[in-house]
PDB file of N, CA and C in Angstrom:
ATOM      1  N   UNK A   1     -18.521 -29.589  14.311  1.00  0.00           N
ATOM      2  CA  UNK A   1     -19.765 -29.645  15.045  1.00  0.00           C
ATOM      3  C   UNK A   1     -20.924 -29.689  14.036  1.00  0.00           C
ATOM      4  N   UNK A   2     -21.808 -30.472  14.379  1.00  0.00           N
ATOM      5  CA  UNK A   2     -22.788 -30.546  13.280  1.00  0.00           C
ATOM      6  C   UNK A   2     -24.053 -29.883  13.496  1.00  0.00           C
ATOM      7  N   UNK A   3     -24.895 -29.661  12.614  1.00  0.00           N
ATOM      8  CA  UNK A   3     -26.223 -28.644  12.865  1.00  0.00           C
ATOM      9  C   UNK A   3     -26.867 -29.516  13.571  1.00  0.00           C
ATOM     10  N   UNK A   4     -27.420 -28.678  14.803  1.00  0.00           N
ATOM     11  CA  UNK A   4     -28.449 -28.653  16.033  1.00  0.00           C
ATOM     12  C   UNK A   4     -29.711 -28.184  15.424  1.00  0.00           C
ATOM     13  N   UNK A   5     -30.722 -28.615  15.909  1.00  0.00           N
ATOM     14  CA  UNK A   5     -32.314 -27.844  16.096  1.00  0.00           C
ATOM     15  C   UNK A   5     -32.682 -27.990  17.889  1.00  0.00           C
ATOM     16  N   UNK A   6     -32.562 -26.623  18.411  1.00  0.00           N
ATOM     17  CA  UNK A   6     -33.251 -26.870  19.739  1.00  0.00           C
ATOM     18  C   UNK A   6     -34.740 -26.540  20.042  1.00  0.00           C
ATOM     19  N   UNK A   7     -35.134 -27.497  20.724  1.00  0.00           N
ATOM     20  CA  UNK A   7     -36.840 -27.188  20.888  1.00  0.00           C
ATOM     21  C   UNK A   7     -37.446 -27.610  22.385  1.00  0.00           C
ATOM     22  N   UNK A   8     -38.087 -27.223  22.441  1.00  0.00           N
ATOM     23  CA  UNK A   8     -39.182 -27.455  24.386  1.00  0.00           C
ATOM     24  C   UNK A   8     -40.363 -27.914  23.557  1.00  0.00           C
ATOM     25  N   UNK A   9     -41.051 -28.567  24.511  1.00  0.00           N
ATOM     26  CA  UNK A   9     -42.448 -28.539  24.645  1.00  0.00           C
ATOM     27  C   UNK A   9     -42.926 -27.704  25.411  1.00  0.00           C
ATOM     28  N   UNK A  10     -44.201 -27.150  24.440  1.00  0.00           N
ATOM     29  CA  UNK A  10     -44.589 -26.061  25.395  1.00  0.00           C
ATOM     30  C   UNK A  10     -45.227 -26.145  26.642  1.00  0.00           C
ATOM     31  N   UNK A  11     -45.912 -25.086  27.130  1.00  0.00           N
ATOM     32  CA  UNK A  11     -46.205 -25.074  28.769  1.00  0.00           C
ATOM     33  C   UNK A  11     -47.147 -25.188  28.591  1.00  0.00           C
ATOM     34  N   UNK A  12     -47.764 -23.982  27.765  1.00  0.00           N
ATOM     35  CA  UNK A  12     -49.401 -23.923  27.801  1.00  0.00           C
ATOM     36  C   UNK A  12     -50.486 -24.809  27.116  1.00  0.00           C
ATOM     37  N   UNK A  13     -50.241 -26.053  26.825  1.00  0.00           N
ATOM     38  CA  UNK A  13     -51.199 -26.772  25.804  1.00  0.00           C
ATOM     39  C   UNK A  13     -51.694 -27.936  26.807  1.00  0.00           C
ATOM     40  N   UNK A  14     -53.349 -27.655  26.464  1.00  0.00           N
ATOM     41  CA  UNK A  14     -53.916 -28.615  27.557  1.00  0.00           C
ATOM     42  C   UNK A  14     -54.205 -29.978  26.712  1.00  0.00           C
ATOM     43  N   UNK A  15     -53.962 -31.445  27.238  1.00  0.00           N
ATOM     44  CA  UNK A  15     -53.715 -32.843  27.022  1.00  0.00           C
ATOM     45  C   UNK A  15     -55.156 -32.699  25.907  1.00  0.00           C
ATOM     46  N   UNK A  16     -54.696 -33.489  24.262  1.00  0.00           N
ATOM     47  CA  UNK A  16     -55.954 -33.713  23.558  1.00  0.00           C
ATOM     48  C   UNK A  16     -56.140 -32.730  22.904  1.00  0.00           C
ATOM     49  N   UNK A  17     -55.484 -31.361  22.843  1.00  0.00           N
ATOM     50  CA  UNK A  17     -55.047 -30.123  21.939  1.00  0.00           C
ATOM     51  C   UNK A  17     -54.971 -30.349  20.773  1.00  0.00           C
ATOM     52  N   UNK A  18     -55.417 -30.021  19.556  1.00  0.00           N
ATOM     53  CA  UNK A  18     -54.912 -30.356  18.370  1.00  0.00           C
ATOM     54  C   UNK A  18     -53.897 -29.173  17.592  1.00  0.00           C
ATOM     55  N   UNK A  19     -53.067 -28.492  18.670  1.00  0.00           N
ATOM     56  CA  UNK A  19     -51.873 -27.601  18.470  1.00  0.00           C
ATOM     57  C   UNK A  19     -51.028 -27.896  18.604  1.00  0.00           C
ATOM     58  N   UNK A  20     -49.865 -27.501  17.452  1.00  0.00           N
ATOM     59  CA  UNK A  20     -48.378 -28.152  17.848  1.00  0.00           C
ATOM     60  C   UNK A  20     -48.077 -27.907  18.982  1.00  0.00           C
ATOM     61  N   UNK A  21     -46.753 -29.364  19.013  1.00  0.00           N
ATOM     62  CA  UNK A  21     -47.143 -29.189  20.794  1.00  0.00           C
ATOM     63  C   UNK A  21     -45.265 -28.583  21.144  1.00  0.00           C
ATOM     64  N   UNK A  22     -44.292 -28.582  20.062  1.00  0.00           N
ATOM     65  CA  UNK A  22     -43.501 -28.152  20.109  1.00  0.00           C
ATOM     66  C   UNK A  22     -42.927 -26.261  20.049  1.00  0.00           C
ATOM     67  N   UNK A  23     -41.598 -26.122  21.171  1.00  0.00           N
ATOM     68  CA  UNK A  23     -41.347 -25.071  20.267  1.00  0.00           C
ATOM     69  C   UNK A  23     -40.265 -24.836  19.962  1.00  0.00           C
ATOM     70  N   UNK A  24     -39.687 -24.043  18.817  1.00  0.00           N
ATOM     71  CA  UNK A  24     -38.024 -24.129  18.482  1.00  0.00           C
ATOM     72  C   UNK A  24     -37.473 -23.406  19.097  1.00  0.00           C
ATOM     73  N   UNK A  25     -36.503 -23.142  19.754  1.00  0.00           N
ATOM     74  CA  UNK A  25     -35.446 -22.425  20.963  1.00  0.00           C
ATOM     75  C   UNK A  25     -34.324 -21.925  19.775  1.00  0.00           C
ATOM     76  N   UNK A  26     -33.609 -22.683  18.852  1.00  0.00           N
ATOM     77  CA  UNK A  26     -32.729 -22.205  18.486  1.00  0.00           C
ATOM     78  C   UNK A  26     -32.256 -23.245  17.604  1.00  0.00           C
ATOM     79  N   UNK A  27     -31.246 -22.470  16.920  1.00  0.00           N
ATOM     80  CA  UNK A  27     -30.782 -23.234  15.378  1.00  0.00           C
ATOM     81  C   UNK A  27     -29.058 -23.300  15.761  1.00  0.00           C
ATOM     82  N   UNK A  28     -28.193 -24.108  15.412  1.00  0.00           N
ATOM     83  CA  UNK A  28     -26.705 -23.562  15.381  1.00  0.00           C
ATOM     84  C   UNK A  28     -26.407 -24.767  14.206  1.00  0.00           C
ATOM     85  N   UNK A  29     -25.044 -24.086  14.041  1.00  0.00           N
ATOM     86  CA  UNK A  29     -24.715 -24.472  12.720  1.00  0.00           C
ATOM     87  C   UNK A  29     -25.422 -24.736  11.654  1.00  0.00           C
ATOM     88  N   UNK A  30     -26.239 -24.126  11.285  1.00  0.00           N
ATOM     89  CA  UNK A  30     -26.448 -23.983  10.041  1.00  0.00           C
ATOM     90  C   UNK A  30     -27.768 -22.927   9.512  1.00  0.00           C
ATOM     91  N   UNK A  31     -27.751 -22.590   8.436  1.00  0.00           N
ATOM     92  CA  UNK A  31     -28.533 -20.933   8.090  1.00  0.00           C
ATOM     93  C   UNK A  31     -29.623 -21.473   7.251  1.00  0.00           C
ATOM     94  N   UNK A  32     -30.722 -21.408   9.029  1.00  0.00           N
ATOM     95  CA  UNK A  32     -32.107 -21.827   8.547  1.00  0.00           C
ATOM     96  C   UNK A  32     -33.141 -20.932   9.333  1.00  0.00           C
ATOM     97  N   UNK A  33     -33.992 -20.526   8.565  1.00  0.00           N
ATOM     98  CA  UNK A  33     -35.190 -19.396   8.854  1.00  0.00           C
ATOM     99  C   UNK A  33     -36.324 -20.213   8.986  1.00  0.00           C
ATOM    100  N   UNK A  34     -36.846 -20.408   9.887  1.00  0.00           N
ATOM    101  CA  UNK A  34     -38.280 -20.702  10.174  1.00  0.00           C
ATOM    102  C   UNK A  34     -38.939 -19.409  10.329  1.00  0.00           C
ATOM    103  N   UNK A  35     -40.582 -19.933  10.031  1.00  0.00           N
ATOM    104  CA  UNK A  35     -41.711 -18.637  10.208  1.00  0.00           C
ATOM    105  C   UNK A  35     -42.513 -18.779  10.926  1.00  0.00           C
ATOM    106  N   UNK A  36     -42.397 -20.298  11.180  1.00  0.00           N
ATOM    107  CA  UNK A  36     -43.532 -21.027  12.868  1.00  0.00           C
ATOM    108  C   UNK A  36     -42.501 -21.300  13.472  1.00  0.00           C
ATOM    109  N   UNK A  37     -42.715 -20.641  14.973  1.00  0.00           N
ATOM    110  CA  UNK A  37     -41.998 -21.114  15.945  1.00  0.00           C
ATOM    111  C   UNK A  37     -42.629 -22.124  16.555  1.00  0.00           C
ATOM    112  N   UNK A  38     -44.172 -22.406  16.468  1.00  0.00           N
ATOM    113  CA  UNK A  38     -44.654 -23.761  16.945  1.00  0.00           C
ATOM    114  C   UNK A  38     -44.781 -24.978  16.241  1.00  0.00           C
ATOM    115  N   UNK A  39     -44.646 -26.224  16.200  1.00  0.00           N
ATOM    116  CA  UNK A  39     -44.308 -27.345  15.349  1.00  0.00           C
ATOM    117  C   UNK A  39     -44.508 -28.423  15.629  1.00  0.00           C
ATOM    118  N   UNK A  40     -45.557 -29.258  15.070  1.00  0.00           N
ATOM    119  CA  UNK A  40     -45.352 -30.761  15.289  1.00  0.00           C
ATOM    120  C   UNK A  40     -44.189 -31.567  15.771  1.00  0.00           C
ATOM    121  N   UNK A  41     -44.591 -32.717  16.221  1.00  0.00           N
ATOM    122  CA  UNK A  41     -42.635 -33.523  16.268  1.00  0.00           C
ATOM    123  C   UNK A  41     -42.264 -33.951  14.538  1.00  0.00           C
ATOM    124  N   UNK A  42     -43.570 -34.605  14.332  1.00  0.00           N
ATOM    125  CA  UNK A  42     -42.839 -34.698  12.592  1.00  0.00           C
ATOM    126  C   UNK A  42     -42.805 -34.505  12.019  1.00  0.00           C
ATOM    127  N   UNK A  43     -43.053 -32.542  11.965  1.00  0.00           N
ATOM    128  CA  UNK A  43     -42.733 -31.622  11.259  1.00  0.00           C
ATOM    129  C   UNK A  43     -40.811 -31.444  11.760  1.00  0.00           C
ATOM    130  N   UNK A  44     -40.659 -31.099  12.558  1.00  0.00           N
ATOM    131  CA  UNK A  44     -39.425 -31.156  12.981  1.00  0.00           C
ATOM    132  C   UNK A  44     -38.353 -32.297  12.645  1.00  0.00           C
ATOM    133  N   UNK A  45     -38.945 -33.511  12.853  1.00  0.00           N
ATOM    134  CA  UNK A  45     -38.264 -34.480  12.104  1.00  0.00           C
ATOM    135  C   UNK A  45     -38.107 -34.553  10.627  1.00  0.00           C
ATOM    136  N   UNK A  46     -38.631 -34.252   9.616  1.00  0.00           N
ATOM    137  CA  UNK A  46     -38.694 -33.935   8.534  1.00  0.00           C
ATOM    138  C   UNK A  46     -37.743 -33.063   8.156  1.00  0.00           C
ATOM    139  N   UNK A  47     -37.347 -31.301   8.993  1.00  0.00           N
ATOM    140  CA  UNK A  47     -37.120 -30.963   8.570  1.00  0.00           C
ATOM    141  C   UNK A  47     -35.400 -31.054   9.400  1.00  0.00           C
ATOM    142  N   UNK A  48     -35.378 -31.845  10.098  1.00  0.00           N
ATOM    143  CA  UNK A  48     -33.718 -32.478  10.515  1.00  0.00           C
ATOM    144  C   UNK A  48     -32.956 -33.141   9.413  1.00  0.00           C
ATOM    145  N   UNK A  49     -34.334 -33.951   9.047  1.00  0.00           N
ATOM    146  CA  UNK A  49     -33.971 -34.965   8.437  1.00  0.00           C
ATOM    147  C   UNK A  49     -33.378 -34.380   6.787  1.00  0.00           C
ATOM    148  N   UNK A  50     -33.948 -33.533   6.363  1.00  0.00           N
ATOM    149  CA  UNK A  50     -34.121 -32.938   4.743  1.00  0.00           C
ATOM    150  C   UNK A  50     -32.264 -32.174   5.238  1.00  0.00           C
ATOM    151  N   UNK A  51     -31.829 -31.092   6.403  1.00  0.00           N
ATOM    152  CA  UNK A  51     -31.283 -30.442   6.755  1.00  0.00           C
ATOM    153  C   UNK A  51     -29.645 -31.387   7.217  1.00  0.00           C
ATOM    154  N   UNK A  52     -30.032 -32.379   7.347  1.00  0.00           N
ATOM    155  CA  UNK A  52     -28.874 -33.049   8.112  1.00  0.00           C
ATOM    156  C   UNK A  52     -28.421 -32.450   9.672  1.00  0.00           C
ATOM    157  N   UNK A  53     -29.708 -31.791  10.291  1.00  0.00           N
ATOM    158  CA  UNK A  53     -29.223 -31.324  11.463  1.00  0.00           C
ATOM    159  C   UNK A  53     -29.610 -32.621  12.470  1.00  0.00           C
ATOM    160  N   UNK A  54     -29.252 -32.376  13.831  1.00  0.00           N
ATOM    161  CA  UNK A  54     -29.688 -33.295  14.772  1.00  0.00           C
ATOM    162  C   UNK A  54     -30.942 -32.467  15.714  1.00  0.00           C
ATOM    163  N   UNK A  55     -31.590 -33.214  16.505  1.00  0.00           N
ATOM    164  CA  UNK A  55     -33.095 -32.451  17.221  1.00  0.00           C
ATOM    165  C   UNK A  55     -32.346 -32.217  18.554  1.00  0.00           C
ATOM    166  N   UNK A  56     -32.449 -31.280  19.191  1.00  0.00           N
ATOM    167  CA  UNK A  56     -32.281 -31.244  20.246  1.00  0.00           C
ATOM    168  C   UNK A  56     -33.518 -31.137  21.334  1.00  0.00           C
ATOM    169  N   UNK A  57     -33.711 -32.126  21.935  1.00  0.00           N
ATOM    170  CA  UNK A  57     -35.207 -31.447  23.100  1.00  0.00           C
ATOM    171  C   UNK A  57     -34.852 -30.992  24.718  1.00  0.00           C
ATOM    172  N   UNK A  58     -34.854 -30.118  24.638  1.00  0.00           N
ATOM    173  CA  UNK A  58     -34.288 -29.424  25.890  1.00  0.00           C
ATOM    174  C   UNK A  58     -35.479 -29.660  27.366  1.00  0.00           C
ATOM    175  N   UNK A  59     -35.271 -30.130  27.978  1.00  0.00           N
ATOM    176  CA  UNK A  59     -36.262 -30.190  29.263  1.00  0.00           C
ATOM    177  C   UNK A  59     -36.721 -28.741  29.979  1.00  0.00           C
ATOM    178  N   UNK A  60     -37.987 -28.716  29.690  1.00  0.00           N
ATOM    179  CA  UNK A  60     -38.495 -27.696  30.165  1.00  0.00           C
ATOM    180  C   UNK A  60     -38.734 -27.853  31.627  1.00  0.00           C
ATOM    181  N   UNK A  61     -39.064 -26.603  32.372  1.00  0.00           N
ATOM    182  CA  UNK A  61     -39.338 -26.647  33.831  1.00  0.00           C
ATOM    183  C   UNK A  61     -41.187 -27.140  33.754  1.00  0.00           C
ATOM    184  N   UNK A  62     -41.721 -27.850  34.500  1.00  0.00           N
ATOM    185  CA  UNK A  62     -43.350 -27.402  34.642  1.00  0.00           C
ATOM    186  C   UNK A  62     -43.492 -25.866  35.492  1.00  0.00           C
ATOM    187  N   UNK A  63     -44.838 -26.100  35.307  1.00  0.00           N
ATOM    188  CA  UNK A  63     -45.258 -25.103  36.213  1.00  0.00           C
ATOM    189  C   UNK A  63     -45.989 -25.701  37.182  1.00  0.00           C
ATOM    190  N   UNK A  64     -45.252 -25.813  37.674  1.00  0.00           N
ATOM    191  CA  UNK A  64     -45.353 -27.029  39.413  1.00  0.00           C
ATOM    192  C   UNK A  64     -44.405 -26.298  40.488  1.00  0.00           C
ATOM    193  N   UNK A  65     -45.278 -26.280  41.582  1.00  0.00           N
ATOM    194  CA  UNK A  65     -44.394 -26.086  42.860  1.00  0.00           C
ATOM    195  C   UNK A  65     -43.386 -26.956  43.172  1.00  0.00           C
ATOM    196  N   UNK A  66     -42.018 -26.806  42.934  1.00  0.00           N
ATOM    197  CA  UNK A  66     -41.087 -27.272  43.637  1.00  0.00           C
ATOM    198  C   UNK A  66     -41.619 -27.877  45.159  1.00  0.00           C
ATOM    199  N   UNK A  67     -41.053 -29.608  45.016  1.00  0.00           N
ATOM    200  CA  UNK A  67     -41.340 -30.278  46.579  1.00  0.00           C
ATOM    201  C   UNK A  67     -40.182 -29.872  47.151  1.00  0.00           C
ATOM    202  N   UNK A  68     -39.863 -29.716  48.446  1.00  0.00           N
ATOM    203  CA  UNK A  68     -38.981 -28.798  49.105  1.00  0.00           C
ATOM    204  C   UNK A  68     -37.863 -30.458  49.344  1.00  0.00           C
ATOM    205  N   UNK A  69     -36.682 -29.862  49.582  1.00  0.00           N
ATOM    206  CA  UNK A  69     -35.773 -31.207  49.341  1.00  0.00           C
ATOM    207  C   UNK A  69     -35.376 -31.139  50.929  1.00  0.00           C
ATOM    208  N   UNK A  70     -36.190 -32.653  51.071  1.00  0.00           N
ATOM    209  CA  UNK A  70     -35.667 -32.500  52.543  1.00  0.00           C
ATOM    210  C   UNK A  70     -33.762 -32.759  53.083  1.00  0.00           C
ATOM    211  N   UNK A  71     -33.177 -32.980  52.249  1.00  0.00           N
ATOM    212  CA  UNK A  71     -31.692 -33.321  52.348  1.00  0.00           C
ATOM    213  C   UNK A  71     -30.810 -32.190  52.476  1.00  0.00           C
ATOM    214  N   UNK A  72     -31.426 -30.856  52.103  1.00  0.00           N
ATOM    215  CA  UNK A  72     -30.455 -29.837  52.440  1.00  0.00           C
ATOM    216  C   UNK A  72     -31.509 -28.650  53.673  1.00  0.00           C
TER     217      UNK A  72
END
């Protein structure tokens, strides 16, 4: 299995922000310490890339009311 980087985009950043807009969730396979958990994308790419890990972007929920499903 090869090294993962998992990351979300965050919730709270309003459109035109000049804050990373990423965040890291988690590392596997392989023994790496970050000190920002918030991060550019090509800061993250950089550091896949230097690492030989792969990016993982995990789909975050919004913070949106669920439309009610009319099928069940």
């Amino acid at each position: 299995m090869s090294a993962m980087i998992f990351v979300r985009e965050r919730r709270k950043i309003e459109k035109g922000e000049k804050k990373p807009r990423y965040r890291v969730c988690g590392v596997s396979g392989i023994d790496l310490t970050l000190y920002s958990m918030h991060m550019r994308q090509k800061e993250l790419e950089q550091i896949a890339e230097a690492t030989g890990a792969k990016l993982v972007y995990l789909q975050a929920g919004k913070e949106e009311k669920e439309k009610p499903n009319p099928g069940k």
